[in-house]
C-alpha atoms as a PDB file:
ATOM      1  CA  UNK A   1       7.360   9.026  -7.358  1.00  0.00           C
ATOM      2  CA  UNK A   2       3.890   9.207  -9.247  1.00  0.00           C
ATOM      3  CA  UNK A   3       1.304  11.609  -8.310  1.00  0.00           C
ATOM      4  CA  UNK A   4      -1.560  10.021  -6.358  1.00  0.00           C
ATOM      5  CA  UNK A   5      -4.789  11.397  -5.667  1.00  0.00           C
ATOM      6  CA  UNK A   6      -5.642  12.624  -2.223  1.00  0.00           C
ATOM      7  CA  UNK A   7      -9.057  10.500  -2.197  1.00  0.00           C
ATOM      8  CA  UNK A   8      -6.887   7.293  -3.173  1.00  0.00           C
ATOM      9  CA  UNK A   9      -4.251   8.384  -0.674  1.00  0.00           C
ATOM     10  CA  UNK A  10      -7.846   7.687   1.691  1.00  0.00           C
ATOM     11  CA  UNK A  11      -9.148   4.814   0.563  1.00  0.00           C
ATOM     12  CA  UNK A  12      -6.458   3.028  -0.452  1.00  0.00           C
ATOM     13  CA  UNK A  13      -4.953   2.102   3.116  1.00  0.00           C
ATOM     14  CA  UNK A  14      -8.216   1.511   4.482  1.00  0.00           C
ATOM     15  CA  UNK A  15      -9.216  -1.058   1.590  1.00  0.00           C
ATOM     16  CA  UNK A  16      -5.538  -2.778   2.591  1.00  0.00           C
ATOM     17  CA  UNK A  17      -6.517  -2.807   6.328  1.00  0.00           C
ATOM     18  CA  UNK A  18      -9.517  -4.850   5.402  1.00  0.00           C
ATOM     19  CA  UNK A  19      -7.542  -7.449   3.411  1.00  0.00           C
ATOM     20  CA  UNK A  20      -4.843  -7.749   5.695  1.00  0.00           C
ATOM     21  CA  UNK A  21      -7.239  -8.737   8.392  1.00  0.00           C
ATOM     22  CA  UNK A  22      -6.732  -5.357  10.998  1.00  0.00           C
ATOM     23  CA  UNK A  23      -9.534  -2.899  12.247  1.00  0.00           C
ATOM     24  CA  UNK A  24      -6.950   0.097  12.637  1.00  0.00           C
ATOM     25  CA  UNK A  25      -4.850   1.541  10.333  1.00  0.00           C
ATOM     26  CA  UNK A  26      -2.397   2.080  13.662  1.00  0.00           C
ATOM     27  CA  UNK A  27      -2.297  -1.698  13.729  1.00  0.00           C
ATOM     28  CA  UNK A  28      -0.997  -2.123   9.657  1.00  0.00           C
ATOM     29  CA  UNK A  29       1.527   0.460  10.175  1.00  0.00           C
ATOM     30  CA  UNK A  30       3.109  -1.060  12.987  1.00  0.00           C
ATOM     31  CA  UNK A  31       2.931  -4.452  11.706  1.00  0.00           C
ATOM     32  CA  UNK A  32       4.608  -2.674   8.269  1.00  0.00           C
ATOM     33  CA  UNK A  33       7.387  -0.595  10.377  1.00  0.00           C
ATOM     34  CA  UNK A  34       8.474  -3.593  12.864  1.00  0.00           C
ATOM     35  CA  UNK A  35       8.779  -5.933   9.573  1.00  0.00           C
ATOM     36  CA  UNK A  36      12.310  -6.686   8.715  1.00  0.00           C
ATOM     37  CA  UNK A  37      12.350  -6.427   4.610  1.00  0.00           C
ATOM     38  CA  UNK A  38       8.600  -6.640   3.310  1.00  0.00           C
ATOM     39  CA  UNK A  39       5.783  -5.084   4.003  1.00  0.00           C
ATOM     40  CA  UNK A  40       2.010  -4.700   2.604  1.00  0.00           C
ATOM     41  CA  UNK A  41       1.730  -2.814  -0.551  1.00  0.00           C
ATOM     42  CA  UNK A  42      -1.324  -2.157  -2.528  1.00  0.00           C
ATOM     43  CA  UNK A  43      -2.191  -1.479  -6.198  1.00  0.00           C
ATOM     44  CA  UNK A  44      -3.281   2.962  -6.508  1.00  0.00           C
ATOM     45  CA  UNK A  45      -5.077   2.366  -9.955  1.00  0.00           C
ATOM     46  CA  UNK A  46      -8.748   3.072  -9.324  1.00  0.00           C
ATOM     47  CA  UNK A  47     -10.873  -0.084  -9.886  1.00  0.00           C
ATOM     48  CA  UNK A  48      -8.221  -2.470  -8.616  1.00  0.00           C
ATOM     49  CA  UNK A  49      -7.283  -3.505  -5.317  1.00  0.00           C
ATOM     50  CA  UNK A  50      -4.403  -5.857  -5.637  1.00  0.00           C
ATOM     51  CA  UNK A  51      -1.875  -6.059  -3.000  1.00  0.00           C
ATOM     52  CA  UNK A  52       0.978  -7.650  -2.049  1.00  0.00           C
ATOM     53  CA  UNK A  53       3.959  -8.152  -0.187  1.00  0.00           C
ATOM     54  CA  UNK A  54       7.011  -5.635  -1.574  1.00  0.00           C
ATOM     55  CA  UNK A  55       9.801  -3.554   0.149  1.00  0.00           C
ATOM     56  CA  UNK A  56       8.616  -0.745   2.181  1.00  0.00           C
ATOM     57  CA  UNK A  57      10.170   2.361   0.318  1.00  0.00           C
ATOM     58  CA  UNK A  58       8.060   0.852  -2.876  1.00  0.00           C
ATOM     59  CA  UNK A  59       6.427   4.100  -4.538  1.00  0.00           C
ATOM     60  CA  UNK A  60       6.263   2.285  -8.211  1.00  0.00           C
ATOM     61  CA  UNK A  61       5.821  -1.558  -7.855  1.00  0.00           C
ATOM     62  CA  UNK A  62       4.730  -3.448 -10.629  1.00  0.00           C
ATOM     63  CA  UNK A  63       0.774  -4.709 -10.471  1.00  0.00           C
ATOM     64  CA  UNK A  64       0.704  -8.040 -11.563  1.00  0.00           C
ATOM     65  CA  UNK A  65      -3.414  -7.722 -11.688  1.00  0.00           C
ATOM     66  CA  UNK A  66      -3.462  -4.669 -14.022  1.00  0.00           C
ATOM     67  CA  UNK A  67      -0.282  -4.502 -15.215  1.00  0.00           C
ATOM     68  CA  UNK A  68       0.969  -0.778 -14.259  1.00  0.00           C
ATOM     69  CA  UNK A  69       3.955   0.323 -11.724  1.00  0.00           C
ATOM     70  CA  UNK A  70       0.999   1.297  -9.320  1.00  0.00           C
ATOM     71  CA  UNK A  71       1.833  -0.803  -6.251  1.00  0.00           C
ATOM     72  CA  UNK A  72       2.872   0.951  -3.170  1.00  0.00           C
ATOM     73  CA  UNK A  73       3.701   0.543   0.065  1.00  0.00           C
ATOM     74  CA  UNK A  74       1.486   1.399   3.108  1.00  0.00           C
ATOM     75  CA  UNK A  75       4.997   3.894   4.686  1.00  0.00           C
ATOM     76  CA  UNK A  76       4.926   5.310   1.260  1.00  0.00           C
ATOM     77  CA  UNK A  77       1.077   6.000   1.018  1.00  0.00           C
ATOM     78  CA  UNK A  78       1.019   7.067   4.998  1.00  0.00           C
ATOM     79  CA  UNK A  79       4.034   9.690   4.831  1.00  0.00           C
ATOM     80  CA  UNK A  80       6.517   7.248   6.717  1.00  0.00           C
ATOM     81  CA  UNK A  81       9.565   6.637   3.734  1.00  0.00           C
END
């Protein structure tokens, strides 16, 4: 798995919260942990935001917006997988 930055570790869930519509990070991760084979992943390169739906032990997805294996999945980035 790559390195990422504690302030991206942060922000990064918290940007993917507002896009997938919940108030509470407590609220994505259960939504993430009760879902049968995808979950919400999100791109760590600063500057972009993209996310998508990818397997929830992702740690090195490809981003389709900016082209590096940045995506990663909200269990990976909160400490769950």
């Amino acid at each position: 798995m790559s390195t990422i930055a504690v302030s991206q570790r942060a922000v990064k869930p918290m940007k993917l919260c507002e896009v997938e519509g919940f108030e509470q990070l407590d609220d994505l991760l259960l939504l993430a942990a009760l879902a049968e084979s995808m979950c919400p992943a999100i791109c760590m390169t600063e500057g972009c935001d993209h996310t998508a739906e990818m397997e929830p032990d992702l740690d090195q997805g490809f981003c389709e917006s900016c082209g590096g294996n940045t995506l990663v999945s909200v269990l990976v980035l909160a400490g769950f997988i």
